[in-house]
PDB file of N, CA and C in Angstrom:
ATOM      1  N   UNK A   1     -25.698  12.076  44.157  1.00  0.00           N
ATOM      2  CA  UNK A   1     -24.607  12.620  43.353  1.00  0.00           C
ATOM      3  C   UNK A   1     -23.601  11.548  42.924  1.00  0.00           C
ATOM      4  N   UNK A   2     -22.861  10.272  43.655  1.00  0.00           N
ATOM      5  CA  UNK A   2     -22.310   9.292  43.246  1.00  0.00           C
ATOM      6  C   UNK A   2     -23.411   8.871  41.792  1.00  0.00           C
ATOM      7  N   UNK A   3     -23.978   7.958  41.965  1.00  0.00           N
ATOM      8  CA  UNK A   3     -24.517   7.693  40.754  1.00  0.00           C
ATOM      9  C   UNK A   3     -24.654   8.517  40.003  1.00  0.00           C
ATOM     10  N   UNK A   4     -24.385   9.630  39.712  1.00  0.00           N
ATOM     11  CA  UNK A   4     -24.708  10.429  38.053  1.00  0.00           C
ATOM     12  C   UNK A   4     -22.864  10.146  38.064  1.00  0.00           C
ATOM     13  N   UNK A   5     -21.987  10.086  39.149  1.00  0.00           N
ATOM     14  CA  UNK A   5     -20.567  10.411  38.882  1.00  0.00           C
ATOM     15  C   UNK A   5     -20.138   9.010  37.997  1.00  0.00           C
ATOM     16  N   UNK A   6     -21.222   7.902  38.513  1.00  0.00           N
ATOM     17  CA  UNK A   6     -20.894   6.526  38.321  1.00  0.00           C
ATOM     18  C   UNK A   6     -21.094   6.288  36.888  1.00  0.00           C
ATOM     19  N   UNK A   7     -22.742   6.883  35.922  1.00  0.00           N
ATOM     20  CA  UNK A   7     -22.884   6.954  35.208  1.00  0.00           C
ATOM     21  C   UNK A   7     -21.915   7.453  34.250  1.00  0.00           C
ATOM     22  N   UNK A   8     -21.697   8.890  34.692  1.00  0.00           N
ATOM     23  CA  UNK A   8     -20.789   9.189  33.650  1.00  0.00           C
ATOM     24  C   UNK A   8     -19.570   8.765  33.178  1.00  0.00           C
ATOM     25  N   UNK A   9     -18.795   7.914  34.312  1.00  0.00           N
ATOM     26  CA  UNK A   9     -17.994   7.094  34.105  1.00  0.00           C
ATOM     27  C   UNK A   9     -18.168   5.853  33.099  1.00  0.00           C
ATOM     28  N   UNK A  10     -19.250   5.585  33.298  1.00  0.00           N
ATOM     29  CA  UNK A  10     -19.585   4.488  32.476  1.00  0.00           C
ATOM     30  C   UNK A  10     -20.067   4.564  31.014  1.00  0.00           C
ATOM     31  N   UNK A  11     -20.355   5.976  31.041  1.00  0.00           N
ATOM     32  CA  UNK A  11     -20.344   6.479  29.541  1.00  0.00           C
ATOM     33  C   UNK A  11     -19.302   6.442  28.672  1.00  0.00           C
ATOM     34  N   UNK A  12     -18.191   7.055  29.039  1.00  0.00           N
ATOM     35  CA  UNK A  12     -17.126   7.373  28.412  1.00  0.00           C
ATOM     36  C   UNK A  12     -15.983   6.143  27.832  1.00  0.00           C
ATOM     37  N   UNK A  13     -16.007   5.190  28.831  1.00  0.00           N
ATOM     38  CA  UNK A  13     -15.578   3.990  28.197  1.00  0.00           C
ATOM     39  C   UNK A  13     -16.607   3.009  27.344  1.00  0.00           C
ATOM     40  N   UNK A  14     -17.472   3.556  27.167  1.00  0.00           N
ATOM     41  CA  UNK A  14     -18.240   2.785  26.188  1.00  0.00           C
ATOM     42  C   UNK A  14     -17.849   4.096  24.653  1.00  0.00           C
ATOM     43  N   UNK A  15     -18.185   5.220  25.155  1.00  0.00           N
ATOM     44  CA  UNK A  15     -17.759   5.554  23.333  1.00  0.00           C
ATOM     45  C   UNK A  15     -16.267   5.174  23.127  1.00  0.00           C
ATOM     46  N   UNK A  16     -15.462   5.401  24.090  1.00  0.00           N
ATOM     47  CA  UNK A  16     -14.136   4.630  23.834  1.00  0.00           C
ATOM     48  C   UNK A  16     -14.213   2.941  22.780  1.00  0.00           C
ATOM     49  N   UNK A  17     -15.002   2.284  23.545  1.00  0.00           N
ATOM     50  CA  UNK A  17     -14.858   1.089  23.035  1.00  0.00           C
ATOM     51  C   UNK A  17     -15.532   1.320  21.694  1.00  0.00           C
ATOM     52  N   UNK A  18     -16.630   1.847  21.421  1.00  0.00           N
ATOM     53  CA  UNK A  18     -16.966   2.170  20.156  1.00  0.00           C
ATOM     54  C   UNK A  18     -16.209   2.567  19.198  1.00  0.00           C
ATOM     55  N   UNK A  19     -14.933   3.926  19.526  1.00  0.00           N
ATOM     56  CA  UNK A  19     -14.090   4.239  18.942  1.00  0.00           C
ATOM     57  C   UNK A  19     -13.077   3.327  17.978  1.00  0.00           C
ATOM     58  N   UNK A  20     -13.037   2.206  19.789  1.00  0.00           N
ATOM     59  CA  UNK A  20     -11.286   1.472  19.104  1.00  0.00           C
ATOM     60  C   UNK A  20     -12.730   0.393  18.178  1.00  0.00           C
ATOM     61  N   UNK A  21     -13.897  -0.013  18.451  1.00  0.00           N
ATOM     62  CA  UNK A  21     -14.342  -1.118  17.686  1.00  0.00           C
ATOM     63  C   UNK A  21     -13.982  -0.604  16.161  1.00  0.00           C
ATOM     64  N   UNK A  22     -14.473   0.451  16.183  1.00  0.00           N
ATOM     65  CA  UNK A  22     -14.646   0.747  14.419  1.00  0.00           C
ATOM     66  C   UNK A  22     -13.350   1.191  13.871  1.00  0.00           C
ATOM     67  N   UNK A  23     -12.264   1.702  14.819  1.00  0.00           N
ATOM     68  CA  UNK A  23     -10.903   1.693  14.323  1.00  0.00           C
ATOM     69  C   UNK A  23     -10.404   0.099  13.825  1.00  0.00           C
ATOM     70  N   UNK A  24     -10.545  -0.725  14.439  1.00  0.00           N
ATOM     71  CA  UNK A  24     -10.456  -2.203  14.552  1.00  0.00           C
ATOM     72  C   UNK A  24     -10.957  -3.119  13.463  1.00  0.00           C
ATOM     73  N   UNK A  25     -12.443  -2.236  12.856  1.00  0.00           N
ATOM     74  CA  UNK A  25     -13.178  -2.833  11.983  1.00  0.00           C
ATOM     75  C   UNK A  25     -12.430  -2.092  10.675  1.00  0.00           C
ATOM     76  N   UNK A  26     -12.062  -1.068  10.639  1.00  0.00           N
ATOM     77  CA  UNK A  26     -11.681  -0.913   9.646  1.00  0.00           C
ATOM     78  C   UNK A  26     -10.087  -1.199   9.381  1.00  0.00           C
ATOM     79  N   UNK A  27      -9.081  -1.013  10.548  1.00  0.00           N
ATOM     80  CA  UNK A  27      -8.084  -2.409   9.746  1.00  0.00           C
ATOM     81  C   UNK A  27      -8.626  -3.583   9.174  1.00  0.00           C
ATOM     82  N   UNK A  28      -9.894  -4.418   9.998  1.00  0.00           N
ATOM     83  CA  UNK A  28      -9.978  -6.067   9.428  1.00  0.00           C
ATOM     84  C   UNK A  28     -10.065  -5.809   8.039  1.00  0.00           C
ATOM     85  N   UNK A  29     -11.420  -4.906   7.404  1.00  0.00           N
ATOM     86  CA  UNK A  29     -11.566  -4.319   6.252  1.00  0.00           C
ATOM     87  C   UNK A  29     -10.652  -4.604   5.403  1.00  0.00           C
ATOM     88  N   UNK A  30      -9.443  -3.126   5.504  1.00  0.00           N
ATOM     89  CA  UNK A  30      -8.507  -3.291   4.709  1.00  0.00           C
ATOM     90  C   UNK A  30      -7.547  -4.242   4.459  1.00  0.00           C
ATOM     91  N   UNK A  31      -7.360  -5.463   5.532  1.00  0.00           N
ATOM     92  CA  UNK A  31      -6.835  -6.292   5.218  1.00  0.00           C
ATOM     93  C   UNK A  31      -7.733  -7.414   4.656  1.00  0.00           C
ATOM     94  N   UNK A  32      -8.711  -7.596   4.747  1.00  0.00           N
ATOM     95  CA  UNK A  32      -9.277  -8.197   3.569  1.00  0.00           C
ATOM     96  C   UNK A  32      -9.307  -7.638   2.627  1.00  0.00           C
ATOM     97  N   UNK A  33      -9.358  -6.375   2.310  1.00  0.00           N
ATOM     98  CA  UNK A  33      -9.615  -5.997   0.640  1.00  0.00           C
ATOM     99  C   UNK A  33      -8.217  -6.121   0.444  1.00  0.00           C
ATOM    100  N   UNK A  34      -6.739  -6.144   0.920  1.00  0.00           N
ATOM    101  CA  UNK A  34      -5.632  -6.434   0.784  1.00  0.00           C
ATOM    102  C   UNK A  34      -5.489  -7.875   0.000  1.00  0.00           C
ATOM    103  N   UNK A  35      -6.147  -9.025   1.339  1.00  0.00           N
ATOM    104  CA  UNK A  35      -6.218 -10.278   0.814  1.00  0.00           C
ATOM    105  C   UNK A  35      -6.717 -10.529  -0.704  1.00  0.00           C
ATOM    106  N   UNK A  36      -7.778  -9.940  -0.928  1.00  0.00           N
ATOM    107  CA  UNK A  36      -9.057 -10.322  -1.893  1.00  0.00           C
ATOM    108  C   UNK A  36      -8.287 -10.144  -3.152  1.00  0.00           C
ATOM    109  N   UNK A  37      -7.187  -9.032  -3.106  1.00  0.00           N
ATOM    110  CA  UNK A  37      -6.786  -8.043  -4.368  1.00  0.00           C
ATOM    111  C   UNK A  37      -5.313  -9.495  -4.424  1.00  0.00           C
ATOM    112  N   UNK A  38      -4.578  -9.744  -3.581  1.00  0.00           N
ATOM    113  CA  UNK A  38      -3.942 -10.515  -3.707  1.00  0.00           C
ATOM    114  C   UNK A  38      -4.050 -11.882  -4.639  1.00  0.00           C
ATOM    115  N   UNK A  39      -5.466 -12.451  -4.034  1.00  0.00           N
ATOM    116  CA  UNK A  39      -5.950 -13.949  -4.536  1.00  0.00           C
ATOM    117  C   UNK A  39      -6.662 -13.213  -5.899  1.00  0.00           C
ATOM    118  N   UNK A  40      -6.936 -11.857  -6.065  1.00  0.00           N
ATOM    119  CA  UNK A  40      -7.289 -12.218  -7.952  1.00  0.00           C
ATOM    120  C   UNK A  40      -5.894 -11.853  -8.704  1.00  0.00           C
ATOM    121  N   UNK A  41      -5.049 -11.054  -8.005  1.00  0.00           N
ATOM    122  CA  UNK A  41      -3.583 -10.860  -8.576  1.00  0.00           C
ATOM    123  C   UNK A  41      -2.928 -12.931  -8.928  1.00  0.00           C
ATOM    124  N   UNK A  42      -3.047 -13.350  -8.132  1.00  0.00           N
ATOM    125  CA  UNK A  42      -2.852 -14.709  -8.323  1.00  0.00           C
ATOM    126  C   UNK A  42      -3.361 -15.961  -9.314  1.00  0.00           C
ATOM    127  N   UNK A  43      -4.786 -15.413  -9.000  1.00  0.00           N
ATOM    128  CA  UNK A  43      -5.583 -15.664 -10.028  1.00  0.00           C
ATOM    129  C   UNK A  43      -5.544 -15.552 -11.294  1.00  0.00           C
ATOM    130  N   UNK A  44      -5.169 -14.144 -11.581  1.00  0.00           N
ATOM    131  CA  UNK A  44      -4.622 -13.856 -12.849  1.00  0.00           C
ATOM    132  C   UNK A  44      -3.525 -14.111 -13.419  1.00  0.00           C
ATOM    133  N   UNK A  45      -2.236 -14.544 -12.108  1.00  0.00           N
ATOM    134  CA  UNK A  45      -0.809 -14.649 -12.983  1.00  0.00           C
ATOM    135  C   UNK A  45      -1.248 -16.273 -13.309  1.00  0.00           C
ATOM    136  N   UNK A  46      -1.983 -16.737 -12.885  1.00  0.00           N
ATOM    137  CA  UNK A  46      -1.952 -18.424 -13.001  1.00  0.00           C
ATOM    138  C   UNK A  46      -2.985 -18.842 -13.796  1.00  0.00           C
ATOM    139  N   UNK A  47      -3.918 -17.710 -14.509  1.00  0.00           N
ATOM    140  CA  UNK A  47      -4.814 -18.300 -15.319  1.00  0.00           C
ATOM    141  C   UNK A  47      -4.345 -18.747 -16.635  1.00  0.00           C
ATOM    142  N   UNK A  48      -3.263 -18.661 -17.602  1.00  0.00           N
ATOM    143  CA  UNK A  48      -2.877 -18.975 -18.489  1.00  0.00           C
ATOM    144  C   UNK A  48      -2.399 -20.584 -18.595  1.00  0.00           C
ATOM    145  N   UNK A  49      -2.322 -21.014 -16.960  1.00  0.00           N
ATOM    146  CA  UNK A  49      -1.839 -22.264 -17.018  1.00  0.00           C
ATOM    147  C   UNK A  49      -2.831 -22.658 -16.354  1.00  0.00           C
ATOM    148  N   UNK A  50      -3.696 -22.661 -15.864  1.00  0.00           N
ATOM    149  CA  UNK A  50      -4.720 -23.219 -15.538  1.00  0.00           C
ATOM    150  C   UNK A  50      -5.420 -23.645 -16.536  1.00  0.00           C
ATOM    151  N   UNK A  51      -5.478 -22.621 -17.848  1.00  0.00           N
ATOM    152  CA  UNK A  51      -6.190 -22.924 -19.493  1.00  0.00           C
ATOM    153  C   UNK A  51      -5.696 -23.561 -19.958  1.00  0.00           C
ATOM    154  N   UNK A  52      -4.496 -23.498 -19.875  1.00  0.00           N
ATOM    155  CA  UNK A  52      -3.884 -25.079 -20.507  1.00  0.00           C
ATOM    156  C   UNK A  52      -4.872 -26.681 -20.010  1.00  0.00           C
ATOM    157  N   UNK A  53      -5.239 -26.441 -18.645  1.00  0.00           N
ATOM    158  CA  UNK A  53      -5.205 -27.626 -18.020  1.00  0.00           C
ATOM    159  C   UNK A  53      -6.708 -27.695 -17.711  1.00  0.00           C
ATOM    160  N   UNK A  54      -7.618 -26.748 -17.463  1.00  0.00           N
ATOM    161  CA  UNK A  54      -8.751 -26.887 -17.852  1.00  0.00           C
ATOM    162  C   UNK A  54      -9.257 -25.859 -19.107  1.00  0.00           C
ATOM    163  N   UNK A  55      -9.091 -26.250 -20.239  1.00  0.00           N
ATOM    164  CA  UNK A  55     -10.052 -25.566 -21.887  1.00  0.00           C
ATOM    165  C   UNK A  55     -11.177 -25.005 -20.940  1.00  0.00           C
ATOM    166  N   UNK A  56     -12.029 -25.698 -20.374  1.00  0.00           N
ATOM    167  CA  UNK A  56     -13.096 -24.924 -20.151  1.00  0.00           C
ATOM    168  C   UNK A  56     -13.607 -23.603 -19.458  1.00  0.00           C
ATOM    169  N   UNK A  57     -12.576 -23.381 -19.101  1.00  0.00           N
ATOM    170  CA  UNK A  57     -13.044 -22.006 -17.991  1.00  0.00           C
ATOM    171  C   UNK A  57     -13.234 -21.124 -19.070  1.00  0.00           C
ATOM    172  N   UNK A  58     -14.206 -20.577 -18.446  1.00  0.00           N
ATOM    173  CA  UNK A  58     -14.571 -18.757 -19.516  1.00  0.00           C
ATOM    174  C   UNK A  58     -13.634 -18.148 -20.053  1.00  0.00           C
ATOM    175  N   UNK A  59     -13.412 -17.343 -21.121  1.00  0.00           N
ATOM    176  CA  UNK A  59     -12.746 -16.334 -21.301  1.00  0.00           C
ATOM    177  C   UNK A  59     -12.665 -15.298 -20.790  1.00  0.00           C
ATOM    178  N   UNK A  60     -13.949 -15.060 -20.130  1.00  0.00           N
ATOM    179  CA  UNK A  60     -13.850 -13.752 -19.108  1.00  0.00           C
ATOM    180  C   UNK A  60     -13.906 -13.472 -17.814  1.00  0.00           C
ATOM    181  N   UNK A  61     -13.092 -14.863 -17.625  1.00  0.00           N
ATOM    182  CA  UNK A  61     -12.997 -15.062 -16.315  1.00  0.00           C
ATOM    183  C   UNK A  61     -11.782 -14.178 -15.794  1.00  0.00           C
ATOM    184  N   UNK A  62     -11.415 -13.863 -16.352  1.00  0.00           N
ATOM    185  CA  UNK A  62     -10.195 -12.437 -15.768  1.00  0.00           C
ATOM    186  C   UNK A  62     -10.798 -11.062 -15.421  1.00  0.00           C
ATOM    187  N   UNK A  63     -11.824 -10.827 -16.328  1.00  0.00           N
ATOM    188  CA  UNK A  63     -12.635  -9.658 -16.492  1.00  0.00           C
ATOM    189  C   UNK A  63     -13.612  -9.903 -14.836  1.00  0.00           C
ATOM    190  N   UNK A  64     -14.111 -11.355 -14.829  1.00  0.00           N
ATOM    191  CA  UNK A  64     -14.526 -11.674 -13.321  1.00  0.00           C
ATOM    192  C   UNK A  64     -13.816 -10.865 -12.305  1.00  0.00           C
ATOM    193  N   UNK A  65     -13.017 -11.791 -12.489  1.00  0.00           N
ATOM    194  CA  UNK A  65     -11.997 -11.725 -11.012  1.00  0.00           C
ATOM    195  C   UNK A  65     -11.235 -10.232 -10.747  1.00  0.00           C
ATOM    196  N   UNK A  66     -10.888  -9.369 -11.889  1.00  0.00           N
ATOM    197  CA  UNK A  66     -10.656  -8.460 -11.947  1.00  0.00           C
ATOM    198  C   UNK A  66     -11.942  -7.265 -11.083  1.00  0.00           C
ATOM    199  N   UNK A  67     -13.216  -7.662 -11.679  1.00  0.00           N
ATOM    200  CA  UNK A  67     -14.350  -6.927 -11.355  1.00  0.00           C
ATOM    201  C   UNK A  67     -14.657  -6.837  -9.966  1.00  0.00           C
ATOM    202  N   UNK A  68     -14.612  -7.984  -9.770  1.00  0.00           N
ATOM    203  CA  UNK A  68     -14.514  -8.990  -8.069  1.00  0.00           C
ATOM    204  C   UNK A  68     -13.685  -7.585  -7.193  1.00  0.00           C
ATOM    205  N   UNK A  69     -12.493  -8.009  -7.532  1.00  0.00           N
ATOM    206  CA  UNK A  69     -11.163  -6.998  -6.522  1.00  0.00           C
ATOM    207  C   UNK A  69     -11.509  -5.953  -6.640  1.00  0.00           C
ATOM    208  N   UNK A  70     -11.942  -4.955  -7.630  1.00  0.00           N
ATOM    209  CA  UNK A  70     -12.167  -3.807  -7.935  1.00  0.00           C
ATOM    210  C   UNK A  70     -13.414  -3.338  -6.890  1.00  0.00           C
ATOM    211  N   UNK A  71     -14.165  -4.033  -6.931  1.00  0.00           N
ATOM    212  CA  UNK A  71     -15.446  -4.066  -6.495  1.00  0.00           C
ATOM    213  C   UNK A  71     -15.802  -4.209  -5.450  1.00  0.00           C
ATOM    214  N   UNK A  72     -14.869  -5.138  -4.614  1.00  0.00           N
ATOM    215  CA  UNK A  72     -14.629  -5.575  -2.969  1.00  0.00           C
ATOM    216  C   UNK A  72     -13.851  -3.511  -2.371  1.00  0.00           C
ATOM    217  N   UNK A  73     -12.883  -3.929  -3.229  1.00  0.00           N
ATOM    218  CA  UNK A  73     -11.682  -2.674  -2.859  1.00  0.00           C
ATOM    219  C   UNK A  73     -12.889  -1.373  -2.454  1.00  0.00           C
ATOM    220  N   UNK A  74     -13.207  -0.871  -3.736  1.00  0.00           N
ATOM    221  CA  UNK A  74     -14.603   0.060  -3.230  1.00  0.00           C
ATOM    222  C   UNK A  74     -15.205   0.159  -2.395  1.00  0.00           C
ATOM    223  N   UNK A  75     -15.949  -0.805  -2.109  1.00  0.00           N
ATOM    224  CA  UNK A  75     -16.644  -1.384  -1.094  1.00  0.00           C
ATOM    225  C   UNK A  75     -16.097  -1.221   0.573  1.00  0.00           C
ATOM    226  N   UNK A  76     -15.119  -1.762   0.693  1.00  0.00           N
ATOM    227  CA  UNK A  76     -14.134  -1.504   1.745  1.00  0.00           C
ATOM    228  C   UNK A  76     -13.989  -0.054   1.904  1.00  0.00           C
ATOM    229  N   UNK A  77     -13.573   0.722   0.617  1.00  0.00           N
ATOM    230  CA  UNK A  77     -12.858   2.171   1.068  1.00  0.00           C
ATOM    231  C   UNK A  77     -14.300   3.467   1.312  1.00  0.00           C
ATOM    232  N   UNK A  78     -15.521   2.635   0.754  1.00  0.00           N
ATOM    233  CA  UNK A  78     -16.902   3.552   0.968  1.00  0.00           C
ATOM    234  C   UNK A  78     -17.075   3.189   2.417  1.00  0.00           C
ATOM    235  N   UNK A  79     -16.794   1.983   2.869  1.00  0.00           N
ATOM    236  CA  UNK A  79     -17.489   1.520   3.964  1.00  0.00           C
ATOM    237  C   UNK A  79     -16.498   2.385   5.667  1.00  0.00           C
ATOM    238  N   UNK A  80     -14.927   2.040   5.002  1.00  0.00           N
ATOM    239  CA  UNK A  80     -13.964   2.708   5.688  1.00  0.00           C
ATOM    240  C   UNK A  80     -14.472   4.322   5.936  1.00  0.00           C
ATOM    241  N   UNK A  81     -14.504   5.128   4.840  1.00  0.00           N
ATOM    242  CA  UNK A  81     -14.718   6.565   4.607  1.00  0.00           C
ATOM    243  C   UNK A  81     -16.217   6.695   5.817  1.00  0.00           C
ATOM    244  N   UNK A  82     -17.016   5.867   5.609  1.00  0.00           N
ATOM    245  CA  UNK A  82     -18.253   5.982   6.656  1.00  0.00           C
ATOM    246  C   UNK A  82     -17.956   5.792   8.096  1.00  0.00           C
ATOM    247  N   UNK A  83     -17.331   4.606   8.417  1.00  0.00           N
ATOM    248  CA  UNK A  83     -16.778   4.442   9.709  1.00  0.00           C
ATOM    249  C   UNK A  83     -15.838   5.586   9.756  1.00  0.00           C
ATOM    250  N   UNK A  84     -14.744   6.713   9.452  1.00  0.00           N
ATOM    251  CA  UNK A  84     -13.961   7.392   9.942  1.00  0.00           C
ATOM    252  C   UNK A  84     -14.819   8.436  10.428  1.00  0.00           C
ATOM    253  N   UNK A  85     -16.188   8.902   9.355  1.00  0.00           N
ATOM    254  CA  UNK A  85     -16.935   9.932   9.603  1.00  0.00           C
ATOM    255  C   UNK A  85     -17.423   9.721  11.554  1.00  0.00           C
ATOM    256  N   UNK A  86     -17.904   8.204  11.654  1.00  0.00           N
ATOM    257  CA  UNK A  86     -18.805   7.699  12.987  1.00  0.00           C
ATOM    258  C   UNK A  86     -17.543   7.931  13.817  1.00  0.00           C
ATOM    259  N   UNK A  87     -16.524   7.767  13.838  1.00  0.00           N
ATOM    260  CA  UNK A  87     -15.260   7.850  14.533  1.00  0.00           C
ATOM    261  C   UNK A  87     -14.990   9.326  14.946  1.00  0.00           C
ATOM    262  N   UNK A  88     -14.868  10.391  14.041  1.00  0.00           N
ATOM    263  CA  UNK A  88     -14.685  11.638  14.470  1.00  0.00           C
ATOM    264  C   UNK A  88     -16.516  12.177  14.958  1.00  0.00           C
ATOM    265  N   UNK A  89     -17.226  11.480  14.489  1.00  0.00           N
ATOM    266  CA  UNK A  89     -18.695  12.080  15.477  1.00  0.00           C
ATOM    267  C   UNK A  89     -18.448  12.008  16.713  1.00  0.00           C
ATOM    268  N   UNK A  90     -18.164  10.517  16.871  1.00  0.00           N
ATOM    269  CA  UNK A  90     -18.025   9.857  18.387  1.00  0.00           C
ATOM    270  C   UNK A  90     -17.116  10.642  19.065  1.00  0.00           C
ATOM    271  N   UNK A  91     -16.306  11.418  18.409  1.00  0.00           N
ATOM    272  CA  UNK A  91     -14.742  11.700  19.476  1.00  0.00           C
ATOM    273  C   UNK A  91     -15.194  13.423  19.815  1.00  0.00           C
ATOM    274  N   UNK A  92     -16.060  14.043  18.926  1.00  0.00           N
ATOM    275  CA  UNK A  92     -16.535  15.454  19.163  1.00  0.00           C
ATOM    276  C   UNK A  92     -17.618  15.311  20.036  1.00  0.00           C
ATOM    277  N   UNK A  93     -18.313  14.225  20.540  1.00  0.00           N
ATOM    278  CA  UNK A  93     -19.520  14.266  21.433  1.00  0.00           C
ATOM    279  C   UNK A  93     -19.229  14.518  23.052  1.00  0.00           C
ATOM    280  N   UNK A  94     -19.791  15.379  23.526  1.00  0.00           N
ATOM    281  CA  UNK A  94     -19.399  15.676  25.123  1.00  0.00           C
ATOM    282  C   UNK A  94     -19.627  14.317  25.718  1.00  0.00           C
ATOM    283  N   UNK A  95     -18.872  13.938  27.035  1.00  0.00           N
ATOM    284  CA  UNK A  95     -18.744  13.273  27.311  1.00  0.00           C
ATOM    285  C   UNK A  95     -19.678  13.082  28.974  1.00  0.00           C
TER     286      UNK A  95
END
């Protein structure tokens, strides 16, 4: 009877840790898609003088970088929306 008591003990802090992992993973997430949206916001206030100083960059290199952030951001909030689903599975499972 100890060992099933031991087991089950040892269950429960593992979906715990599962819990806080993917709570955890999805702050890093959003603060990278935070970052990402930042450096093309930057990108963009500084591309007009960057063209001054290199002619050559694309013209649609805004349309890039724009696509980029847009595209990361998504990415993050599909990936977030999946991890919250694994988060409330994990927290309804008997223990």
């Amino acid at each position: 009877m100890p060992r099933k008591i031991a087991a089950a003990s040892a269950v429960k802090p593992n979906f715990e840790f599962k819990i806080q992992q993917l709570r955890l993973d999805k702050i890093i997430y959003s603060l990278e898609a935070i970052l990402v949206i930042l450096v093309v916001f930057m990108a963009l206030m500084f591309y007009p003088v960057l063209y001054q100083f290199l002619p050559n960059i694309p013209a649609n290199l805004p349309l890039v970088l724009l696509a980029v952030g847009v595209g990361f951001s998504f990415y993050v909030l599909i990936g977030n929306i999946f991890r919250l689903f694994k988060i409330s599975k994990l927290e309804k499972e008997p223990i």
